[in-house]
PDB file of N, CA and C in Angstrom:
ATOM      1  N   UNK A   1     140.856  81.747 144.460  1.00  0.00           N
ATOM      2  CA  UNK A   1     139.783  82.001 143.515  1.00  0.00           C
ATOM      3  C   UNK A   1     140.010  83.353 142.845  1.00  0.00           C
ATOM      4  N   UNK A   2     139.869  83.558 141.350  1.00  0.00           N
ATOM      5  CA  UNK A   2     139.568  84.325 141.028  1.00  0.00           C
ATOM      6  C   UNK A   2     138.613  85.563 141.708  1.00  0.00           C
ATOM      7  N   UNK A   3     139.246  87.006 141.131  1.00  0.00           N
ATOM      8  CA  UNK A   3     138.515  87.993 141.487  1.00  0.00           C
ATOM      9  C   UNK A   3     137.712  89.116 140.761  1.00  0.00           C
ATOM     10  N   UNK A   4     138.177  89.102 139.252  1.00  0.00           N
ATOM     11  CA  UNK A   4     137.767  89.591 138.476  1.00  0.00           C
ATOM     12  C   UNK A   4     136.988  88.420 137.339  1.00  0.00           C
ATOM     13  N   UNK A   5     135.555  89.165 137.485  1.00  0.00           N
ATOM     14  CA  UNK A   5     134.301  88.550 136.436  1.00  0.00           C
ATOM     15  C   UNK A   5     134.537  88.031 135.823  1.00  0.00           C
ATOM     16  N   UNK A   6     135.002  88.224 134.863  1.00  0.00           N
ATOM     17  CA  UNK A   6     135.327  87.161 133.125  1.00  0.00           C
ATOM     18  C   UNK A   6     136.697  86.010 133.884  1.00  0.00           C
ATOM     19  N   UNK A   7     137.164  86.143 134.837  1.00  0.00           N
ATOM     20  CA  UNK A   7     138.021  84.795 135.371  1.00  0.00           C
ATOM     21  C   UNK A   7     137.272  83.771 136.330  1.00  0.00           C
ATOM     22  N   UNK A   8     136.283  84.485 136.990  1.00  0.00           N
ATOM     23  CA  UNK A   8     135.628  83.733 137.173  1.00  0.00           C
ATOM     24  C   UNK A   8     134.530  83.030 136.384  1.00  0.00           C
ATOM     25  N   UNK A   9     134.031  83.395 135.437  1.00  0.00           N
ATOM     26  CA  UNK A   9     133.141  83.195 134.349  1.00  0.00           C
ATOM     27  C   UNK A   9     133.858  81.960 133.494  1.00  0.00           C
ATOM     28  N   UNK A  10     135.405  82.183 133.294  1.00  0.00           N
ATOM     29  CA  UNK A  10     136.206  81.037 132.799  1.00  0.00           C
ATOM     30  C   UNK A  10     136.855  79.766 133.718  1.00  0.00           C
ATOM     31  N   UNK A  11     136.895  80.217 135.087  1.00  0.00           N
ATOM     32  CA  UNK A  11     136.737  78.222 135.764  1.00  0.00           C
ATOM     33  C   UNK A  11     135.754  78.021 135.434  1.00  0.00           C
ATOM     34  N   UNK A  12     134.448  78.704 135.882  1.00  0.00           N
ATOM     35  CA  UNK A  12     133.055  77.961 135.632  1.00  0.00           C
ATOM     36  C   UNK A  12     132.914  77.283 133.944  1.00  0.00           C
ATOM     37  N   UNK A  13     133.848  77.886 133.223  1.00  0.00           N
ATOM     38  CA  UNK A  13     133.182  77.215 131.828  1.00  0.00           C
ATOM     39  C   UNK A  13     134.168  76.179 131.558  1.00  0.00           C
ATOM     40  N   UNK A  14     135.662  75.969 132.261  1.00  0.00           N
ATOM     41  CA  UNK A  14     137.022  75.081 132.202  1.00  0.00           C
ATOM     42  C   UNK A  14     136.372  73.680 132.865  1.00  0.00           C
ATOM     43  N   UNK A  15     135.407  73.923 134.275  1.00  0.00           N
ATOM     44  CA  UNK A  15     135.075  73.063 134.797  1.00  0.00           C
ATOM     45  C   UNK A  15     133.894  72.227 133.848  1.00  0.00           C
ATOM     46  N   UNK A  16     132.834  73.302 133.066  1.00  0.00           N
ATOM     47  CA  UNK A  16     132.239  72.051 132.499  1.00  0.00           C
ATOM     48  C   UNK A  16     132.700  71.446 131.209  1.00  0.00           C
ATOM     49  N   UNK A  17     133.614  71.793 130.837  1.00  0.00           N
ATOM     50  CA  UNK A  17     134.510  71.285 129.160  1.00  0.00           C
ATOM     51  C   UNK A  17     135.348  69.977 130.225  1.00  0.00           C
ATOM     52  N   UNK A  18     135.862  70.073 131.296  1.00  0.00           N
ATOM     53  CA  UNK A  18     136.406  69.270 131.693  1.00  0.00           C
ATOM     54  C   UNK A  18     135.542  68.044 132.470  1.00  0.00           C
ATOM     55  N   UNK A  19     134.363  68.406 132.491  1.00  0.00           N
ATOM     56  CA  UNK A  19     133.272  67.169 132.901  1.00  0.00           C
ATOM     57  C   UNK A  19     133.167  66.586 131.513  1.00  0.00           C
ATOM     58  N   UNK A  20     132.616  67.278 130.842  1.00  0.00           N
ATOM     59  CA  UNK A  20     131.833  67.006 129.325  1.00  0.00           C
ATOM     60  C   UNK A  20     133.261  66.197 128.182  1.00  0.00           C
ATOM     61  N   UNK A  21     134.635  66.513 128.702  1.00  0.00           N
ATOM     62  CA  UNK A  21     135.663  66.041 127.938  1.00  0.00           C
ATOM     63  C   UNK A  21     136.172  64.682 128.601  1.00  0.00           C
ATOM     64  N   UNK A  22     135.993  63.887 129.663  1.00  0.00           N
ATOM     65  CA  UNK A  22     135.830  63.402 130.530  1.00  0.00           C
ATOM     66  C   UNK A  22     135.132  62.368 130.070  1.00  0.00           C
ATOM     67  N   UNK A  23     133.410  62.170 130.573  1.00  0.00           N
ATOM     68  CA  UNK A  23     132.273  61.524 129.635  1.00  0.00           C
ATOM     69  C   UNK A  23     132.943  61.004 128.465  1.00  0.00           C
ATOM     70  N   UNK A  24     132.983  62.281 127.421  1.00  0.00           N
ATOM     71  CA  UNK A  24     133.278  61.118 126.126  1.00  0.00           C
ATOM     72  C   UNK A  24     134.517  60.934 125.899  1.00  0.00           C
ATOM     73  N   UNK A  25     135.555  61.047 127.095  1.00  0.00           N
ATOM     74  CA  UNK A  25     137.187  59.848 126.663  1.00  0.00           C
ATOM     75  C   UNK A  25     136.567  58.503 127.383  1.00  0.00           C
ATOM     76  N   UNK A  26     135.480  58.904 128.156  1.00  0.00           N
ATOM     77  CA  UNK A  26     135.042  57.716 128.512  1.00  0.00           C
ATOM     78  C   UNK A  26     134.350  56.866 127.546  1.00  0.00           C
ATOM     79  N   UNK A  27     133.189  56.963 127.112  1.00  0.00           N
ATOM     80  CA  UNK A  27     132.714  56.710 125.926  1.00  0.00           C
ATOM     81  C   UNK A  27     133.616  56.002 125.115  1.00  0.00           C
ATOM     82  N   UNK A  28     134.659  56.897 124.329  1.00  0.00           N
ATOM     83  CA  UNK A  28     135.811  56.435 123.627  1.00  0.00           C
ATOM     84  C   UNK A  28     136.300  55.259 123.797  1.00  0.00           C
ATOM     85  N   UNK A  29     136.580  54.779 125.399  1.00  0.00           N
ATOM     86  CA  UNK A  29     137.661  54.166 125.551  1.00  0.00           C
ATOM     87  C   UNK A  29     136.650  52.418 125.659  1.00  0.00           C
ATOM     88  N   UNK A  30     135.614  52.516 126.117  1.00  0.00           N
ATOM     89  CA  UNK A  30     134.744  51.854 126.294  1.00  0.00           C
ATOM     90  C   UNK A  30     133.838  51.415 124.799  1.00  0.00           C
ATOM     91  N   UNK A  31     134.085  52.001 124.337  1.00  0.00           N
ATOM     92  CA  UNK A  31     133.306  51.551 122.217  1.00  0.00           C
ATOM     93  C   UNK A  31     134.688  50.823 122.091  1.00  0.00           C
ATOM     94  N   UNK A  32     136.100  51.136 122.494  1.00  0.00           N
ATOM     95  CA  UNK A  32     136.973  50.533 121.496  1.00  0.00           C
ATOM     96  C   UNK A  32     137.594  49.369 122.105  1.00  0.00           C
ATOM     97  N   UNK A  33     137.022  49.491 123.863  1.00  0.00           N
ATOM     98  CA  UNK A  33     137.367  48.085 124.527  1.00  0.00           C
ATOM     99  C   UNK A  33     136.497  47.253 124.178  1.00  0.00           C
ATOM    100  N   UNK A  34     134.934  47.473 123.996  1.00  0.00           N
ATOM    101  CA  UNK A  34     134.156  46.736 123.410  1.00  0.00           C
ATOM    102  C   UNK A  34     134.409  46.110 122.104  1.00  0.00           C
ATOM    103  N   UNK A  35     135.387  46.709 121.172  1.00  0.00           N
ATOM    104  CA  UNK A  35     135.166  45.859 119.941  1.00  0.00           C
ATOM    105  C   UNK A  35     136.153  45.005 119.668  1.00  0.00           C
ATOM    106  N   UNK A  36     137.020  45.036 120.995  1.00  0.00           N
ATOM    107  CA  UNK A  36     138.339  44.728 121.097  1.00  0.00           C
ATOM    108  C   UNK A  36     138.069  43.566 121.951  1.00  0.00           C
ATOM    109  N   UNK A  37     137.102  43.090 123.046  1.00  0.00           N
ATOM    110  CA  UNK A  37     136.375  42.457 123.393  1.00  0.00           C
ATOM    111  C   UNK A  37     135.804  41.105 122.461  1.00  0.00           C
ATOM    112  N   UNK A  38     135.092  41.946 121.602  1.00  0.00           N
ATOM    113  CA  UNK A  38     134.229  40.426 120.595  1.00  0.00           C
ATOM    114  C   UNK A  38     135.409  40.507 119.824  1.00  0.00           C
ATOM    115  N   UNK A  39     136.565  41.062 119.359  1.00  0.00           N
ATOM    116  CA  UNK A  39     137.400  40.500 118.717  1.00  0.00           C
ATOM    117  C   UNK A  39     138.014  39.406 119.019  1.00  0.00           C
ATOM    118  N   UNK A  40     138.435  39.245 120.331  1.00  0.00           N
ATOM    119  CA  UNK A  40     139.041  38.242 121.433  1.00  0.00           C
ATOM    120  C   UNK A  40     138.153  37.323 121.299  1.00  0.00           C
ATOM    121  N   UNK A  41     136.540  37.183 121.251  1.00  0.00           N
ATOM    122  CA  UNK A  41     135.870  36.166 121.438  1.00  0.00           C
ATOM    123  C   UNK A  41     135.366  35.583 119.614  1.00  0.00           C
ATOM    124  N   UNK A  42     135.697  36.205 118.922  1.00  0.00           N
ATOM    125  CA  UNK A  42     135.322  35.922 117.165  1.00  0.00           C
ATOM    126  C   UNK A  42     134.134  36.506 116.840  1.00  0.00           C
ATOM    127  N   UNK A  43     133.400  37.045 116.924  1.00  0.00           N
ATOM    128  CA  UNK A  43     132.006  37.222 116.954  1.00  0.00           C
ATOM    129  C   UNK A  43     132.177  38.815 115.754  1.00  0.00           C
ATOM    130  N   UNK A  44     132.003  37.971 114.767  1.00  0.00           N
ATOM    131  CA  UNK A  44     132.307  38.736 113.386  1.00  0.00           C
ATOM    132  C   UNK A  44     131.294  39.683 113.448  1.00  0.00           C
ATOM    133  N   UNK A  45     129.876  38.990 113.128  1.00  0.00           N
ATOM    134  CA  UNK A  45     128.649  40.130 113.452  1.00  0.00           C
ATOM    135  C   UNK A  45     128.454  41.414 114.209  1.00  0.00           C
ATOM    136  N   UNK A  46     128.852  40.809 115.693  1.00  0.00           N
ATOM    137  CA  UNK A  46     128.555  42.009 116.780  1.00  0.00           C
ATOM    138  C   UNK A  46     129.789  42.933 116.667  1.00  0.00           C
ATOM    139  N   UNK A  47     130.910  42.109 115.964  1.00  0.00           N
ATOM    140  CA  UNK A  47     132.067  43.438 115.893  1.00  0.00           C
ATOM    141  C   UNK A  47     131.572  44.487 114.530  1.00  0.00           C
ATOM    142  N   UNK A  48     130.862  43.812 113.782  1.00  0.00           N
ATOM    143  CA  UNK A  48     130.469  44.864 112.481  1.00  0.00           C
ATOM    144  C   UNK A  48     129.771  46.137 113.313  1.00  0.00           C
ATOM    145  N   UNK A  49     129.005  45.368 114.211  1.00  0.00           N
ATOM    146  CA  UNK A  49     127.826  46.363 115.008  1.00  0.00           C
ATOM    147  C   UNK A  49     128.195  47.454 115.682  1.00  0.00           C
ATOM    148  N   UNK A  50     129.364  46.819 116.670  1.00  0.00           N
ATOM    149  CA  UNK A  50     130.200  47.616 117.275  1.00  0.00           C
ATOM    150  C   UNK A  50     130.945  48.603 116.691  1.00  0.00           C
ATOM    151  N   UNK A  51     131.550  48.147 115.690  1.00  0.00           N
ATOM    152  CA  UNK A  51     132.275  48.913 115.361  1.00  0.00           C
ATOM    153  C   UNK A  51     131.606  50.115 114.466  1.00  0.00           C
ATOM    154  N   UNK A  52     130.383  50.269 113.995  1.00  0.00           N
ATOM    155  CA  UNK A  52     130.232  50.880 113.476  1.00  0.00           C
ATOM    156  C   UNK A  52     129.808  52.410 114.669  1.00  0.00           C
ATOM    157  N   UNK A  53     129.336  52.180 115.910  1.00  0.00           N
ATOM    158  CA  UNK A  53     129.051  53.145 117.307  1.00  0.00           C
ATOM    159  C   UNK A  53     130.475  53.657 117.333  1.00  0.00           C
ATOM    160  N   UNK A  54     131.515  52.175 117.454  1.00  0.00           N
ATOM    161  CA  UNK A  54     133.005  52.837 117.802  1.00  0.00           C
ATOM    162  C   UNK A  54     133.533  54.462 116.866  1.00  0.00           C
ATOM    163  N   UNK A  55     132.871  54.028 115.389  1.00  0.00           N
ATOM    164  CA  UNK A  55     133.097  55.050 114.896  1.00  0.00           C
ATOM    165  C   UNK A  55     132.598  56.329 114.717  1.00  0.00           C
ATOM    166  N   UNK A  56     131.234  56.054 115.344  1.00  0.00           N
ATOM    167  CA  UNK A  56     130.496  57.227 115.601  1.00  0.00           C
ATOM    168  C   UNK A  56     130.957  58.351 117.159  1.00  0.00           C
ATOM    169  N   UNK A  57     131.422  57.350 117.662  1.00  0.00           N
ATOM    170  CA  UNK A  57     131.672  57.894 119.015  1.00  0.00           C
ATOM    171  C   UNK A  57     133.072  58.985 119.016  1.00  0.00           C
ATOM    172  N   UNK A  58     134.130  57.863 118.043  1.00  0.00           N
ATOM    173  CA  UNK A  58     135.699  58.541 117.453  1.00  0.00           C
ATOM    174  C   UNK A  58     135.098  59.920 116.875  1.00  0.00           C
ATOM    175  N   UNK A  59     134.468  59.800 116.170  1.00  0.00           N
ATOM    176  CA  UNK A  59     134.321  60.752 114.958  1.00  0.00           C
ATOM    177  C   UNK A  59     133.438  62.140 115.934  1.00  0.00           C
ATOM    178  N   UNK A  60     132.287  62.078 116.761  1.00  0.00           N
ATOM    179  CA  UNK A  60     132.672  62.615 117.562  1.00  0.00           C
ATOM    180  C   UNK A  60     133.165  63.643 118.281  1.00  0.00           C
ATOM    181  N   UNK A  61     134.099  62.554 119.144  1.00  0.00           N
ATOM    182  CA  UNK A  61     135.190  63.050 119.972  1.00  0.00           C
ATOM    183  C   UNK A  61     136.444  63.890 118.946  1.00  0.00           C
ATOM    184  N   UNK A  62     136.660  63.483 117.796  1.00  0.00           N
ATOM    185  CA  UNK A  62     137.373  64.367 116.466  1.00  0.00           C
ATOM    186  C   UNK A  62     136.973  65.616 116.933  1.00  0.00           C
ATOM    187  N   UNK A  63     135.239  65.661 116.382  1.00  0.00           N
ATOM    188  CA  UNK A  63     134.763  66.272 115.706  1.00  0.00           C
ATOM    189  C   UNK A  63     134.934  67.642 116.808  1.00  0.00           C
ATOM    190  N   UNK A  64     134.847  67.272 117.915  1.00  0.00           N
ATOM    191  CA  UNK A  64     134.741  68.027 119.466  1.00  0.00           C
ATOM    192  C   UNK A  64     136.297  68.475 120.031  1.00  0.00           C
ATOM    193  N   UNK A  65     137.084  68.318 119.086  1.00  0.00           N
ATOM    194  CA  UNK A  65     138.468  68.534 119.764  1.00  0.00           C
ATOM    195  C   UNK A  65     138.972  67.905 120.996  1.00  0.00           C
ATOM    196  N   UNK A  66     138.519  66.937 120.983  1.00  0.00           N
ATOM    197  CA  UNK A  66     138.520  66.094 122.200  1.00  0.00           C
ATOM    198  C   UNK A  66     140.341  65.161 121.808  1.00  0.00           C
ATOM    199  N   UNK A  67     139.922  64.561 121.281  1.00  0.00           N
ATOM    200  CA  UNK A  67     141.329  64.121 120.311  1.00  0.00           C
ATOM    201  C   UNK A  67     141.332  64.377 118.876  1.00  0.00           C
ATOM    202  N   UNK A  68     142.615  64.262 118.503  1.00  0.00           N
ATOM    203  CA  UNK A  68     143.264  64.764 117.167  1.00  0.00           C
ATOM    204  C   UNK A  68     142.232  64.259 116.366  1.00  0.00           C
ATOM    205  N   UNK A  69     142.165  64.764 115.045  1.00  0.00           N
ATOM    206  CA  UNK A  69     141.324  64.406 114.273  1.00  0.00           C
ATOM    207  C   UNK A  69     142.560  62.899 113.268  1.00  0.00           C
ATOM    208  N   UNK A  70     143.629  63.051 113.220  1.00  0.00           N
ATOM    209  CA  UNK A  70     144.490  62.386 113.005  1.00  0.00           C
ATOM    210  C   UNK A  70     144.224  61.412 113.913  1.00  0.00           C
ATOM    211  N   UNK A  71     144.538  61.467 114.937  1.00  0.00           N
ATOM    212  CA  UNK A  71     144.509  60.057 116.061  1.00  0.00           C
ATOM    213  C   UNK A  71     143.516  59.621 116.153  1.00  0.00           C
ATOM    214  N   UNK A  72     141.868  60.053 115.719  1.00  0.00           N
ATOM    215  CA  UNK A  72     140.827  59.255 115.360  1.00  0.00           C
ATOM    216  C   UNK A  72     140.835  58.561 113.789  1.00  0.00           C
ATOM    217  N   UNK A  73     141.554  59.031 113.553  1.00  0.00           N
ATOM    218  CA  UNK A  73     141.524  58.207 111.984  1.00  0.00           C
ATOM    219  C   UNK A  73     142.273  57.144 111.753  1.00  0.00           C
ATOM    220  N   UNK A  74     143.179  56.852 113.020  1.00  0.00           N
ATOM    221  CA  UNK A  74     144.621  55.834 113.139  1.00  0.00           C
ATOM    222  C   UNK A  74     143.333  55.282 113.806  1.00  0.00           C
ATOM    223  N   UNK A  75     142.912  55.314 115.145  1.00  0.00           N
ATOM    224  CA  UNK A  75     142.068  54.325 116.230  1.00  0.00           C
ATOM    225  C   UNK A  75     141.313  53.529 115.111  1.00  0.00           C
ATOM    226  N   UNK A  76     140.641  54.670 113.923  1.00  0.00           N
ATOM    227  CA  UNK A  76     139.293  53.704 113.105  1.00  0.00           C
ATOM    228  C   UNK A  76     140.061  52.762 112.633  1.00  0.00           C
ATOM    229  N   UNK A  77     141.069  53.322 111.725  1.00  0.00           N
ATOM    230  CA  UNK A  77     141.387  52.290 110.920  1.00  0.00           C
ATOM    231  C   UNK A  77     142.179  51.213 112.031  1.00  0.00           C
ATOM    232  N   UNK A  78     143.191  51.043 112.538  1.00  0.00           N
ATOM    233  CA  UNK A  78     143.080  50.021 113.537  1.00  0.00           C
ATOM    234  C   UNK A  78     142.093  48.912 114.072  1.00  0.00           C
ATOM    235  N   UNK A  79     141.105  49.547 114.099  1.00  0.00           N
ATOM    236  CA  UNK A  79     139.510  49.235 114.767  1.00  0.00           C
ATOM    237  C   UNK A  79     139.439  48.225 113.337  1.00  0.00           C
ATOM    238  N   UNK A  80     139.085  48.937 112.515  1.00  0.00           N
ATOM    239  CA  UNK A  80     138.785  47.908 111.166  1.00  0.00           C
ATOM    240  C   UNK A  80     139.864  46.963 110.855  1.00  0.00           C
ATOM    241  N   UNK A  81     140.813  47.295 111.096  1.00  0.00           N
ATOM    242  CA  UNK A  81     141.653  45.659 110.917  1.00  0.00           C
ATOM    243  C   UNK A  81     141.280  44.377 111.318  1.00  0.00           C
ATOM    244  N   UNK A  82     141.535  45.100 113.137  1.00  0.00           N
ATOM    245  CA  UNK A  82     141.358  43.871 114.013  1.00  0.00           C
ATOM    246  C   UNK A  82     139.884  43.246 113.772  1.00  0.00           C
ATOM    247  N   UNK A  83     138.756  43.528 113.132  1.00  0.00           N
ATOM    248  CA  UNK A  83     137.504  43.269 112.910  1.00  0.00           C
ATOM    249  C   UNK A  83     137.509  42.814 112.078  1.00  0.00           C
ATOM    250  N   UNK A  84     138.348  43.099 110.451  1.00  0.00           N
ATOM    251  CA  UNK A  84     138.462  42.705 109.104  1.00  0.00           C
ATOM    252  C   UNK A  84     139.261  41.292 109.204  1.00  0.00           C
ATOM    253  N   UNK A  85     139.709  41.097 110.485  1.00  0.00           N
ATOM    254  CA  UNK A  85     140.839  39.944 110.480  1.00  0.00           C
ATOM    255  C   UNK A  85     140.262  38.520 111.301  1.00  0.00           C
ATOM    256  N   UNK A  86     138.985  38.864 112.135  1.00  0.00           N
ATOM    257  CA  UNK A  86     138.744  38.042 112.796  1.00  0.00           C
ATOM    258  C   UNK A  86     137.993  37.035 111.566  1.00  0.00           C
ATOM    259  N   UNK A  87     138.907  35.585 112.558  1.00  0.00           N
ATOM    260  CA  UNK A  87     138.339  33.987 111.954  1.00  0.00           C
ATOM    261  C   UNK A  87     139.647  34.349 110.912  1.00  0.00           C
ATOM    262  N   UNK A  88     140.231  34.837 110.173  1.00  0.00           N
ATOM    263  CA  UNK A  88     141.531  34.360 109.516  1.00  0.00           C
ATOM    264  C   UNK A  88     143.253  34.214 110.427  1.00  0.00           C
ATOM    265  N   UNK A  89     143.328  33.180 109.979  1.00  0.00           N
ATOM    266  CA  UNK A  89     144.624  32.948 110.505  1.00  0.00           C
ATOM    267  C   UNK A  89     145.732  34.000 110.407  1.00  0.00           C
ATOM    268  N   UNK A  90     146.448  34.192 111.516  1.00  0.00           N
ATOM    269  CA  UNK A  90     147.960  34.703 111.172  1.00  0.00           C
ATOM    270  C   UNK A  90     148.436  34.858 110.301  1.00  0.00           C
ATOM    271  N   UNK A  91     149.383  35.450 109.666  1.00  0.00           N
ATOM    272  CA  UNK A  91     150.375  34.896 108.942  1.00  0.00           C
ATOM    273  C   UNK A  91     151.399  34.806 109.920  1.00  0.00           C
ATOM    274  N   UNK A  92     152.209  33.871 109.399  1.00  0.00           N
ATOM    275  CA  UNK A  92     153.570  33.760 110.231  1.00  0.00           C
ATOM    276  C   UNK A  92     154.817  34.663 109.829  1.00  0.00           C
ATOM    277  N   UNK A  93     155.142  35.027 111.087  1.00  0.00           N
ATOM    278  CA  UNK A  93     156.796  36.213 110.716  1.00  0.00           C
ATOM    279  C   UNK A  93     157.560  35.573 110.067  1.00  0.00           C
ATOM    280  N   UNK A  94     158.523  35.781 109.200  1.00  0.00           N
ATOM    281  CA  UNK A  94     159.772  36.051 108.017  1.00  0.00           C
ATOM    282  C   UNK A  94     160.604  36.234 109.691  1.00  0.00           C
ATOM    283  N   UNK A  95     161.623  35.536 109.622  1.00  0.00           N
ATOM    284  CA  UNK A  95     162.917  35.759 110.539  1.00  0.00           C
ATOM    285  C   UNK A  95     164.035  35.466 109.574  1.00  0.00           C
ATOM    286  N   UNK A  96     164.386  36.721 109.388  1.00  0.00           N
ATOM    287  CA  UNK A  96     165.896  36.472 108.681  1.00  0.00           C
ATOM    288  C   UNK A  96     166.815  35.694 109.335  1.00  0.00           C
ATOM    289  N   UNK A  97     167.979  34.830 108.626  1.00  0.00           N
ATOM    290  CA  UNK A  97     168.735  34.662 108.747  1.00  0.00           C
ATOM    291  C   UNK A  97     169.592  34.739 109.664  1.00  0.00           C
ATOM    292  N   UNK A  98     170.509  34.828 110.883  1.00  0.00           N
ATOM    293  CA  UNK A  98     171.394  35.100 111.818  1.00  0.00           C
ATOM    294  C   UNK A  98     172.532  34.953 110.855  1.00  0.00           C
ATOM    295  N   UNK A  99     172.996  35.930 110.446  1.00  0.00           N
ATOM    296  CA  UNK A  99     174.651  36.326 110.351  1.00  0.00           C
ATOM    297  C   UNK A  99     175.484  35.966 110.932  1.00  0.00           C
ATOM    298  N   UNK A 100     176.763  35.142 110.811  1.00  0.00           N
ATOM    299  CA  UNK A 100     177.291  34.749 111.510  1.00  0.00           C
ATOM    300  C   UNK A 100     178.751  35.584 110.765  1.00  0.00           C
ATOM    301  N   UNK A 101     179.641  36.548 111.950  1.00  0.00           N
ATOM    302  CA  UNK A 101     180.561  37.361 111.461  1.00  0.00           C
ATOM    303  C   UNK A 101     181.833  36.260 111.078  1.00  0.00           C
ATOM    304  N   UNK A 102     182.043  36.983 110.179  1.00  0.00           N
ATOM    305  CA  UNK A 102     183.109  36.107 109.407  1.00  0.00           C
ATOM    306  C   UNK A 102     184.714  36.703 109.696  1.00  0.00           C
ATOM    307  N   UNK A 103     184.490  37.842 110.616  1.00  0.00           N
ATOM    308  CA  UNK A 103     185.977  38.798 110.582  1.00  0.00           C
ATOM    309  C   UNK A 103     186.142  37.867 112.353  1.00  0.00           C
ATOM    310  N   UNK A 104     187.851  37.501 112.132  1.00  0.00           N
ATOM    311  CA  UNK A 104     188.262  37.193 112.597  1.00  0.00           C
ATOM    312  C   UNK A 104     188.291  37.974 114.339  1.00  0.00           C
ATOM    313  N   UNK A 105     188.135  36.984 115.705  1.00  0.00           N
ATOM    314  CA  UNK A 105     188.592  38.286 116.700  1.00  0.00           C
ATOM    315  C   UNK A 105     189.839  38.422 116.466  1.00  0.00           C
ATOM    316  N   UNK A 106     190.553  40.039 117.315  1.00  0.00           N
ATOM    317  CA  UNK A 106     191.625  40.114 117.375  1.00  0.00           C
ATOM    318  C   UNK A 106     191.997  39.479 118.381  1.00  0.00           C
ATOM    319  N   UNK A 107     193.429  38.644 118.720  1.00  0.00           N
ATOM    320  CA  UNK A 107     193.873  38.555 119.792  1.00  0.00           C
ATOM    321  C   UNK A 107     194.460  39.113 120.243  1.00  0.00           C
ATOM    322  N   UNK A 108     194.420  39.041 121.705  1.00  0.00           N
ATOM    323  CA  UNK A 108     195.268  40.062 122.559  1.00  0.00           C
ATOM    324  C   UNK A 108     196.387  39.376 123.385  1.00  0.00           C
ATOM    325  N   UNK A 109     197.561  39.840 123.053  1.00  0.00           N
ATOM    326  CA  UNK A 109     199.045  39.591 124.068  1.00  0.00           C
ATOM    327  C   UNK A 109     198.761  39.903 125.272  1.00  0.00           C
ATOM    328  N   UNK A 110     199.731  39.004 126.160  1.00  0.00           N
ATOM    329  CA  UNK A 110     199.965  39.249 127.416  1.00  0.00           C
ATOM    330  C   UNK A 110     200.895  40.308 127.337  1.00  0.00           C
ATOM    331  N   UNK A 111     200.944  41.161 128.016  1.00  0.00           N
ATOM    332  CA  UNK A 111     202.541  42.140 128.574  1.00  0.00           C
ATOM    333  C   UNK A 111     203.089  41.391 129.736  1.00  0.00           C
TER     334      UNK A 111
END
């Protein structure tokens, strides 16, 4: 343990940023399993609903230095895809072609 005042004054304040930072990755992770949830089940409505907390919660955790303000802006928009997409079909992947090499192997002699 610390022995001088202001080091001890700073676990005590490390420990509650690390409760309080904690809580809302929890929060976080739980708004975006939730919308990720009714995505899996179609439920267009409750993902509008959801997702709109999801973004309150991101924005936030931004806002709190909790995570990047960048990496909340990738999660939203992500978030809005998978929500913007439910009830439309796939599209199907483009698979190019297989190349088939046209250069001869070399052969190799016996010695």
């Amino acid at each position: 343990m610390p022995i001088i005042k202001s080091a001890i004054k700073r676990v005590k304040q490390s420990a509650v940023k690390q409760k309080r930072n904690y809580i809302m990755r929890r929060k976080l992770k739980t708004a975006i399993k939730g919308v990720i949830d009714v995505v899996k089940a179609k439920n267009t409505e409750e993902g509008k609903k959801l997702l709109n907390t999801a973004y309150k919660i991101i924005d936030t955790a931004a806002k709190k230095h909790i995570i990047h303000h960048k990496n909340a802006d990738r999660k939203k928009s992500r978030l809005a895809k998978l929500v913007g997409n439910i009830g439309k079909t796939p599209a199907k992947e483009v698979t190019k072609p297989i190349k088939k090499s046209t250069k001869a192997k070399a052969k190799t002699t016996k010695k």
